[in-house]
PDB file of N, CA and C in Angstrom:
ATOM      1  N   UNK A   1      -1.203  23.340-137.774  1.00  0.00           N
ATOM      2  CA  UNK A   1      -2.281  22.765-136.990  1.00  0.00           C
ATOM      3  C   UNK A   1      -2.513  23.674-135.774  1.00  0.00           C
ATOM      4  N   UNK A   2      -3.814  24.089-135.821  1.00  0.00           N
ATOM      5  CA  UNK A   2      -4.099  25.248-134.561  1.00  0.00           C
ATOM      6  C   UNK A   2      -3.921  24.035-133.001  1.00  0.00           C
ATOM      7  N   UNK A   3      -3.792  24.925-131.975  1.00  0.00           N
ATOM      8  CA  UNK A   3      -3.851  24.210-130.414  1.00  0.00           C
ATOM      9  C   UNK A   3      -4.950  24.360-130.320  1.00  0.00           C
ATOM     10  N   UNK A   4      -5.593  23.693-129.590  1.00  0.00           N
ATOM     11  CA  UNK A   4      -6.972  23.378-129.049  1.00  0.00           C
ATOM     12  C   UNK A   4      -7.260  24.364-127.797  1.00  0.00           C
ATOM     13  N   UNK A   5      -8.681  24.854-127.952  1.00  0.00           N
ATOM     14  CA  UNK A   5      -8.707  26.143-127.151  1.00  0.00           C
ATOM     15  C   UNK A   5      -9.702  24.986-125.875  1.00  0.00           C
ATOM     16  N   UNK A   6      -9.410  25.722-124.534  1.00  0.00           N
ATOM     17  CA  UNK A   6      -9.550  25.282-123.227  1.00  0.00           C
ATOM     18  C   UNK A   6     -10.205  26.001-122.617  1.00  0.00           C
ATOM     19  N   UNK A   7     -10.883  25.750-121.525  1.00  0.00           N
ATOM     20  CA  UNK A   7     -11.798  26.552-120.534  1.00  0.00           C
ATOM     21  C   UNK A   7     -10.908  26.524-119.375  1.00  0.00           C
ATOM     22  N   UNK A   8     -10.350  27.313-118.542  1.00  0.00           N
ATOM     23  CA  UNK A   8      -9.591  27.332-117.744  1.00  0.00           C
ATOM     24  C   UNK A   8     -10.916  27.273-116.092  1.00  0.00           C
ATOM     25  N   UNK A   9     -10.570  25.844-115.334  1.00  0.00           N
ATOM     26  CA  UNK A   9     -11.293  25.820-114.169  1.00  0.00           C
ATOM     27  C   UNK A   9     -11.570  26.660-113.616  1.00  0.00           C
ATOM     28  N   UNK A  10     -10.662  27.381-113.015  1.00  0.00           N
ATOM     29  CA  UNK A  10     -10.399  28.724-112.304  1.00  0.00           C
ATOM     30  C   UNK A  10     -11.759  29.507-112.082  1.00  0.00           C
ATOM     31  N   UNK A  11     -10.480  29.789-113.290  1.00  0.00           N
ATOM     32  CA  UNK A  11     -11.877  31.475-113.769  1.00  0.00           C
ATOM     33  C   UNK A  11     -12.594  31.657-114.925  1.00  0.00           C
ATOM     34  N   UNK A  12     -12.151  30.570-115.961  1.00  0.00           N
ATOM     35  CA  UNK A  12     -13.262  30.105-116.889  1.00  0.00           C
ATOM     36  C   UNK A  12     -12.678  31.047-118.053  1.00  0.00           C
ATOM     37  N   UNK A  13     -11.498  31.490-118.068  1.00  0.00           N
ATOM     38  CA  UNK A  13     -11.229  31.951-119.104  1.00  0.00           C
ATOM     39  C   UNK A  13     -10.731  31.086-120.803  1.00  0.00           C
ATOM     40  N   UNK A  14     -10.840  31.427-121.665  1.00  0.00           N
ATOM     41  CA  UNK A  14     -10.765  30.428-122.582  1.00  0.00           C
ATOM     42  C   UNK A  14      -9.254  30.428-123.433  1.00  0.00           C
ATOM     43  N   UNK A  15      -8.462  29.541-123.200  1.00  0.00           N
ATOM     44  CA  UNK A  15      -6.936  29.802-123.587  1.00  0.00           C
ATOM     45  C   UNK A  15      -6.696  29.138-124.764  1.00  0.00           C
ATOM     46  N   UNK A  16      -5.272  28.812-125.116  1.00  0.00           N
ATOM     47  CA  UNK A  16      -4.489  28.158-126.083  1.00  0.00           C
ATOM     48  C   UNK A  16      -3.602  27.023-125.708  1.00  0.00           C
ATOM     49  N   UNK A  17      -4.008  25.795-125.547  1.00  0.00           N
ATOM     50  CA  UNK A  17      -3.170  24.838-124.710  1.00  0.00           C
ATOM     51  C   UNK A  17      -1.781  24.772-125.789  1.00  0.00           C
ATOM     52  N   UNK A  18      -1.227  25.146-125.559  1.00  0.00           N
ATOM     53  CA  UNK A  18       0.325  24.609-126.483  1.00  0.00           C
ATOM     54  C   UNK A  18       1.125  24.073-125.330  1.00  0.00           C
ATOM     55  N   UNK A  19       2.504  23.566-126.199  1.00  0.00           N
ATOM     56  CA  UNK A  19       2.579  21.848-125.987  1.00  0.00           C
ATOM     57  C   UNK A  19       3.852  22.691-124.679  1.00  0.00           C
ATOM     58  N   UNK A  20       4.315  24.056-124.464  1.00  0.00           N
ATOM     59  CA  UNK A  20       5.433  24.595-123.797  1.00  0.00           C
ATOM     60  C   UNK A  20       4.542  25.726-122.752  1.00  0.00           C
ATOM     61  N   UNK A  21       3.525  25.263-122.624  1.00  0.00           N
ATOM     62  CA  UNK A  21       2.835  26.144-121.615  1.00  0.00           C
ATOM     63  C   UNK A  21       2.998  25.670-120.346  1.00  0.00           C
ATOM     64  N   UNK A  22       3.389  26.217-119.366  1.00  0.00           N
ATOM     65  CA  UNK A  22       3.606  25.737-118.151  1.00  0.00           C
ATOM     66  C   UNK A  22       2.422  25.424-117.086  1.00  0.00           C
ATOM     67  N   UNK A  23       2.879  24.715-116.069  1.00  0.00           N
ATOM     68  CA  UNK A  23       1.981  24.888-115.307  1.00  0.00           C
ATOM     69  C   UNK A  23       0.717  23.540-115.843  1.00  0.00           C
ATOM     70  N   UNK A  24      -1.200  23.249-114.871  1.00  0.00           N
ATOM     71  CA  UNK A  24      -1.707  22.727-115.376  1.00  0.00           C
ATOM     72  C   UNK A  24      -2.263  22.625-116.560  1.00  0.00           C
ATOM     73  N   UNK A  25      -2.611  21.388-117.130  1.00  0.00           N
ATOM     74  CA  UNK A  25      -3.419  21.353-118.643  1.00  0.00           C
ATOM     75  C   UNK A  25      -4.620  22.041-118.566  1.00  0.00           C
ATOM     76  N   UNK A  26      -5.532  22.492-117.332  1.00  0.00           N
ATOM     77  CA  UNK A  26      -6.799  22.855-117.671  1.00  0.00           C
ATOM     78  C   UNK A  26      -6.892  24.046-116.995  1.00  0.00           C
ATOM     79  N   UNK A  27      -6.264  24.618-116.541  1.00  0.00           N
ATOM     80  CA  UNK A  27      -5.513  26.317-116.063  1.00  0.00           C
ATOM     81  C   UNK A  27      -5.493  27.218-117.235  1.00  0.00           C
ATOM     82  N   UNK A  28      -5.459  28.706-117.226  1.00  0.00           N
ATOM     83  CA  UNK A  28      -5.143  29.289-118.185  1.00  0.00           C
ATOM     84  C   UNK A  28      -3.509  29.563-117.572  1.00  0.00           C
ATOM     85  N   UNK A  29      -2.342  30.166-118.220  1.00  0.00           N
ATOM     86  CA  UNK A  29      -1.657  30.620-117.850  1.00  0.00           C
ATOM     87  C   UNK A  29      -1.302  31.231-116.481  1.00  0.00           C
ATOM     88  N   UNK A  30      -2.445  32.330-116.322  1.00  0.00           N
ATOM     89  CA  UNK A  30      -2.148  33.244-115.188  1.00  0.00           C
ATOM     90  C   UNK A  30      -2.535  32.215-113.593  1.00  0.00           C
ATOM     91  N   UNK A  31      -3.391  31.390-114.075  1.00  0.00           N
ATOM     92  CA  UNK A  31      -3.902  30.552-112.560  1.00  0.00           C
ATOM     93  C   UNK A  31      -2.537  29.664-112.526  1.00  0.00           C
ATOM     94  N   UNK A  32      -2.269  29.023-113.010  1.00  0.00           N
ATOM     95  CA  UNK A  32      -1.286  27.709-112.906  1.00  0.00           C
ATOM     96  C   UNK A  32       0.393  28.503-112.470  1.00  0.00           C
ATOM     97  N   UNK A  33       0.669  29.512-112.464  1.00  0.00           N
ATOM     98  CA  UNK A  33       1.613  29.954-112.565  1.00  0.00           C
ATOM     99  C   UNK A  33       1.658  30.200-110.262  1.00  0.00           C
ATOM    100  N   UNK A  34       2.724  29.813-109.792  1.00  0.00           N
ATOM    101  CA  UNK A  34       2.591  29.894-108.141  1.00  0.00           C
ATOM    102  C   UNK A  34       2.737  31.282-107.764  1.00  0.00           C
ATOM    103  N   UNK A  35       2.211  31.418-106.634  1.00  0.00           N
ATOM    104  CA  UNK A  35       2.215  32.471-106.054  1.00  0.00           C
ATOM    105  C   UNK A  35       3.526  32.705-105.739  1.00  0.00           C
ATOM    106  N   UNK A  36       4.135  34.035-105.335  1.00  0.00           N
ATOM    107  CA  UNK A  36       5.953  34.246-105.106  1.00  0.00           C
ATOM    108  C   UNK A  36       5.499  34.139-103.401  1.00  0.00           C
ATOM    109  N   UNK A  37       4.401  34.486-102.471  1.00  0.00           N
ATOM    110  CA  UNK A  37       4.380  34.420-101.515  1.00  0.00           C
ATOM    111  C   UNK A  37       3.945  32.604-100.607  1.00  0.00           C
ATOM    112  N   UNK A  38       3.842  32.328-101.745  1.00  0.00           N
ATOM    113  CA  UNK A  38       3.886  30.486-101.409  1.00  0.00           C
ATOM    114  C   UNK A  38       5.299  29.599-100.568  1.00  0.00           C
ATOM    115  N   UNK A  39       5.280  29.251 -99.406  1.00  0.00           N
ATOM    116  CA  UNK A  39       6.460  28.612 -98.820  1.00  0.00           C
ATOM    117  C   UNK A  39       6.188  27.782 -97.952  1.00  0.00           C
ATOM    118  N   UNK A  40       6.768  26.963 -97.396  1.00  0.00           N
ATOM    119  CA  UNK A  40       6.658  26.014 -96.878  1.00  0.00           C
ATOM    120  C   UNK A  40       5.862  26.714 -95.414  1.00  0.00           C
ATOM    121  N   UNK A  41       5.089  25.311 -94.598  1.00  0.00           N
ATOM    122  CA  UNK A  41       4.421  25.716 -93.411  1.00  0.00           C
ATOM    123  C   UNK A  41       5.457  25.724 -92.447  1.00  0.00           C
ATOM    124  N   UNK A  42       5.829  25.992 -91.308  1.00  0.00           N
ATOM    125  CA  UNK A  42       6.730  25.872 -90.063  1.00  0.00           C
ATOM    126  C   UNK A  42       6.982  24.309 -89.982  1.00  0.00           C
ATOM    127  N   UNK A  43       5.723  23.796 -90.049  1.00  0.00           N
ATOM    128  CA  UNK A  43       5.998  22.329 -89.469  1.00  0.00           C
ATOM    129  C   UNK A  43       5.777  21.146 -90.692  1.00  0.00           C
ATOM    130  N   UNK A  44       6.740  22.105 -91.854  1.00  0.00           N
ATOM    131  CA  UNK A  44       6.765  20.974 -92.837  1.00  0.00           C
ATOM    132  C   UNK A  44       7.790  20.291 -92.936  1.00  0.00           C
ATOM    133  N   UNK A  45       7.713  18.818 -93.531  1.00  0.00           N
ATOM    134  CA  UNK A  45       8.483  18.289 -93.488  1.00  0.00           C
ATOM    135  C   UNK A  45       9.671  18.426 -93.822  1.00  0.00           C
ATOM    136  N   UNK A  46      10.210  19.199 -94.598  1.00  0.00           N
ATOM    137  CA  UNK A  46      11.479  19.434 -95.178  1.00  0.00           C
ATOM    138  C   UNK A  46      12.368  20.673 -94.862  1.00  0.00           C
ATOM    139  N   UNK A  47      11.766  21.463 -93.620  1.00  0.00           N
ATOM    140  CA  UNK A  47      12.527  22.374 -92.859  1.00  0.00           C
ATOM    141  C   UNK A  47      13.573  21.509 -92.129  1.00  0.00           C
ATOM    142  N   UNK A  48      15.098  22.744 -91.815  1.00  0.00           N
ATOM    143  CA  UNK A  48      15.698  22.438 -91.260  1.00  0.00           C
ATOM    144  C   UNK A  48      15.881  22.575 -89.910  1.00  0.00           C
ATOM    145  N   UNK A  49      15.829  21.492 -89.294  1.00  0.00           N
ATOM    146  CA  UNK A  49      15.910  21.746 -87.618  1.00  0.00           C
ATOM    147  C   UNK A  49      17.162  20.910 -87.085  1.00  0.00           C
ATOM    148  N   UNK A  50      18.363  21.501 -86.321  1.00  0.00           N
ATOM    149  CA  UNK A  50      19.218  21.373 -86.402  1.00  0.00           C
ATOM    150  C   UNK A  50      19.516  20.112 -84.907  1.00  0.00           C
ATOM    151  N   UNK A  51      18.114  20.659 -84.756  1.00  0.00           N
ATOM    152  CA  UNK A  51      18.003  19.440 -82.927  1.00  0.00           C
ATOM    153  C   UNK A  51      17.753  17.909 -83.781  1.00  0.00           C
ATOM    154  N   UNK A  52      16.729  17.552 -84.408  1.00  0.00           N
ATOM    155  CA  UNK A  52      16.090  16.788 -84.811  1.00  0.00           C
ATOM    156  C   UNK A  52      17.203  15.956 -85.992  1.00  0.00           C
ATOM    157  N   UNK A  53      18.078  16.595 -87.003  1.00  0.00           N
ATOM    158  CA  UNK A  53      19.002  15.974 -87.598  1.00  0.00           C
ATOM    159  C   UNK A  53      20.083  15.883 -86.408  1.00  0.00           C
ATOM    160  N   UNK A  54      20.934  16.494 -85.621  1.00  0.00           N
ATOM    161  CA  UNK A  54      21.303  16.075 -84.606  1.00  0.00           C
ATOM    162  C   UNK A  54      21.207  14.441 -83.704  1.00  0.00           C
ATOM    163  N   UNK A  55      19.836  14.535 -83.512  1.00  0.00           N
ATOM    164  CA  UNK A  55      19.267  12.858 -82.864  1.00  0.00           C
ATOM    165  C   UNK A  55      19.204  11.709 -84.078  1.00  0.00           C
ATOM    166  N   UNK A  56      19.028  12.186 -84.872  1.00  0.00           N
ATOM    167  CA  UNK A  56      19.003  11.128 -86.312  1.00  0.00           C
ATOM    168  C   UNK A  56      20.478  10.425 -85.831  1.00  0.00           C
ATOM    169  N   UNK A  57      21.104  11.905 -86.305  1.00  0.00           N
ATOM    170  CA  UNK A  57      22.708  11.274 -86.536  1.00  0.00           C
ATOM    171  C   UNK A  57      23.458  10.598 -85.329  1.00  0.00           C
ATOM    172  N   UNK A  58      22.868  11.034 -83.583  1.00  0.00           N
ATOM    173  CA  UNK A  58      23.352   9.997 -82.889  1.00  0.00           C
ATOM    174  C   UNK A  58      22.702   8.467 -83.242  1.00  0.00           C
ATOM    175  N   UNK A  59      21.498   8.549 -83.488  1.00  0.00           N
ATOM    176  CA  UNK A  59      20.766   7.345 -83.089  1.00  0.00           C
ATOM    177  C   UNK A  59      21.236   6.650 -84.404  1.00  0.00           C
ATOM    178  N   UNK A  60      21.458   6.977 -85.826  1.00  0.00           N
ATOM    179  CA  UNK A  60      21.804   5.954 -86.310  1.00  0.00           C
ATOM    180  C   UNK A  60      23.310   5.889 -85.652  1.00  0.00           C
ATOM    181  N   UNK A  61      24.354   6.239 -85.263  1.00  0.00           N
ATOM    182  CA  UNK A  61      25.499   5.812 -85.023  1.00  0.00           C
ATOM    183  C   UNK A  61      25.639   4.563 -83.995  1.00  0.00           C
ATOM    184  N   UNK A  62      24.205   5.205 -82.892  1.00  0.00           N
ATOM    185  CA  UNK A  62      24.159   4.120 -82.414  1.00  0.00           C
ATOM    186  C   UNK A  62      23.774   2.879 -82.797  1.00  0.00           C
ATOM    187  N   UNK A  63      23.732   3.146 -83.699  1.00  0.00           N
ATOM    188  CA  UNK A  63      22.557   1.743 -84.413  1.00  0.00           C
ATOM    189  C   UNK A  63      23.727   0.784 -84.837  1.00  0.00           C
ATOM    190  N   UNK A  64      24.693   1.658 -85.783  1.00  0.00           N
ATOM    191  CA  UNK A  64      25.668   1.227 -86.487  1.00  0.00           C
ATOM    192  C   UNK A  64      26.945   0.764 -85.397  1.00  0.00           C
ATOM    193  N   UNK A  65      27.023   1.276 -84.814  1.00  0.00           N
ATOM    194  CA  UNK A  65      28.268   0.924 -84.033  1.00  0.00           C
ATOM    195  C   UNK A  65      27.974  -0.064 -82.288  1.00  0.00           C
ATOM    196  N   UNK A  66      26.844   0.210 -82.792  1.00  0.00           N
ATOM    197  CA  UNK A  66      26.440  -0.723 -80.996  1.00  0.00           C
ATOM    198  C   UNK A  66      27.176  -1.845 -80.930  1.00  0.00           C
ATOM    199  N   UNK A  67      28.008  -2.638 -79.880  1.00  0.00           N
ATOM    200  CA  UNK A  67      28.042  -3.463 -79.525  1.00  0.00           C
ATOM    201  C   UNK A  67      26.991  -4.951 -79.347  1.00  0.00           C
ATOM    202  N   UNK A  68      27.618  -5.707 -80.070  1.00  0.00           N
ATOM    203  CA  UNK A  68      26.579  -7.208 -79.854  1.00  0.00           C
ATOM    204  C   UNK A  68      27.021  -7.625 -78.581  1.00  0.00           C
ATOM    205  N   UNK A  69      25.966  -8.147 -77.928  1.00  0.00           N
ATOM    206  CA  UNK A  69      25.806  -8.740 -76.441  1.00  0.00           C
ATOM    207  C   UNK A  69      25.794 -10.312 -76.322  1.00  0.00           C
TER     208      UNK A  69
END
Protein backbone atom coordinates (compact mmCIF):
# COMPACT_ATOMS: atom_id res chain seq x y z
CA UNK A 1 0.00 0.00 0.00
CA UNK A 2 1.69 3.31 -1.26
CA UNK A 3 1.83 6.46 1.64
CA UNK A 4 -0.15 9.21 0.72
CA UNK A 5 1.71 12.07 -0.91
CA UNK A 6 1.40 15.67 1.05
CA UNK A 7 1.91 19.29 0.29
CA UNK A 8 4.27 20.46 2.80
CA UNK A 9 2.91 24.17 4.35
CA UNK A 10 6.19 25.56 4.38
CA UNK A 11 7.44 25.50 1.17
CA UNK A 12 4.93 23.53 -0.66
CA UNK A 13 7.03 20.81 -1.45
CA UNK A 14 5.24 17.50 -2.16
CA UNK A 15 6.42 14.48 0.19
CA UNK A 16 5.74 10.87 1.39
CA UNK A 17 3.91 10.87 4.75
CA UNK A 18 5.09 7.44 6.26
CA UNK A 19 4.02 6.27 9.49
CA UNK A 20 8.22 6.83 11.08
CA UNK A 21 8.68 10.25 9.67
CA UNK A 22 9.46 12.63 12.22
CA UNK A 23 8.54 15.77 13.08
CA UNK A 24 4.87 17.49 11.74
CA UNK A 25 2.16 15.58 9.62
CA UNK A 26 1.93 18.43 7.08
CA UNK A 27 5.82 19.47 6.94
CA UNK A 28 8.05 17.87 4.49
CA UNK A 29 10.98 16.38 6.28
CA UNK A 30 13.50 19.17 5.95
CA UNK A 31 10.93 21.98 7.60
CA UNK A 32 9.78 19.90 10.66
CA UNK A 33 13.19 18.85 11.58
CA UNK A 34 14.58 21.95 14.58
CA UNK A 35 16.99 24.19 14.06
CA UNK A 36 20.56 23.12 16.10
CA UNK A 37 20.68 26.97 16.84
CA UNK A 38 17.16 26.85 18.66
CA UNK A 39 17.43 27.34 22.72
CA UNK A 40 15.77 28.51 25.26
CA UNK A 41 15.13 32.57 25.74
CA UNK A 42 17.14 34.07 28.95
CA UNK A 43 13.93 34.54 30.66
CA UNK A 44 12.46 31.17 30.12
CA UNK A 45 10.93 29.36 32.35
CA UNK A 46 13.03 26.45 32.85
CA UNK A 47 16.52 28.14 33.20
CA UNK A 48 18.50 27.71 36.12
CA UNK A 49 18.81 30.51 38.53
CA UNK A 50 20.41 29.64 41.57
CA UNK A 51 18.92 32.94 43.61
CA UNK A 52 15.34 32.13 42.76
CA UNK A 53 15.52 28.12 43.67
CA UNK A 54 17.40 29.33 46.72
CA UNK A 55 14.05 31.50 47.98
CA UNK A 56 11.74 28.59 46.92
CA UNK A 57 13.67 26.37 49.19
CA UNK A 58 13.70 28.87 52.21
CA UNK A 59 10.14 29.81 51.79
CA UNK A 60 8.80 26.42 51.54
CA UNK A 61 10.81 25.42 54.74
CA UNK A 62 9.28 28.10 56.12
CA UNK A 63 6.06 27.05 55.27
CA UNK A 64 6.74 23.56 56.52
CA UNK A 65 8.32 24.11 59.70
CA UNK A 66 6.67 27.42 60.95
CA UNK A 67 5.49 27.42 64.25
CA UNK A 68 1.54 27.50 65.09
CA UNK A 69 0.60 30.56 67.18
Amino acid sequence: MPFPIKECVVCGEEFELRPDKPGFANRCPSCSTPEAGDKPSEGDYRTDNAELNEARRKTMREMLYKKEQ
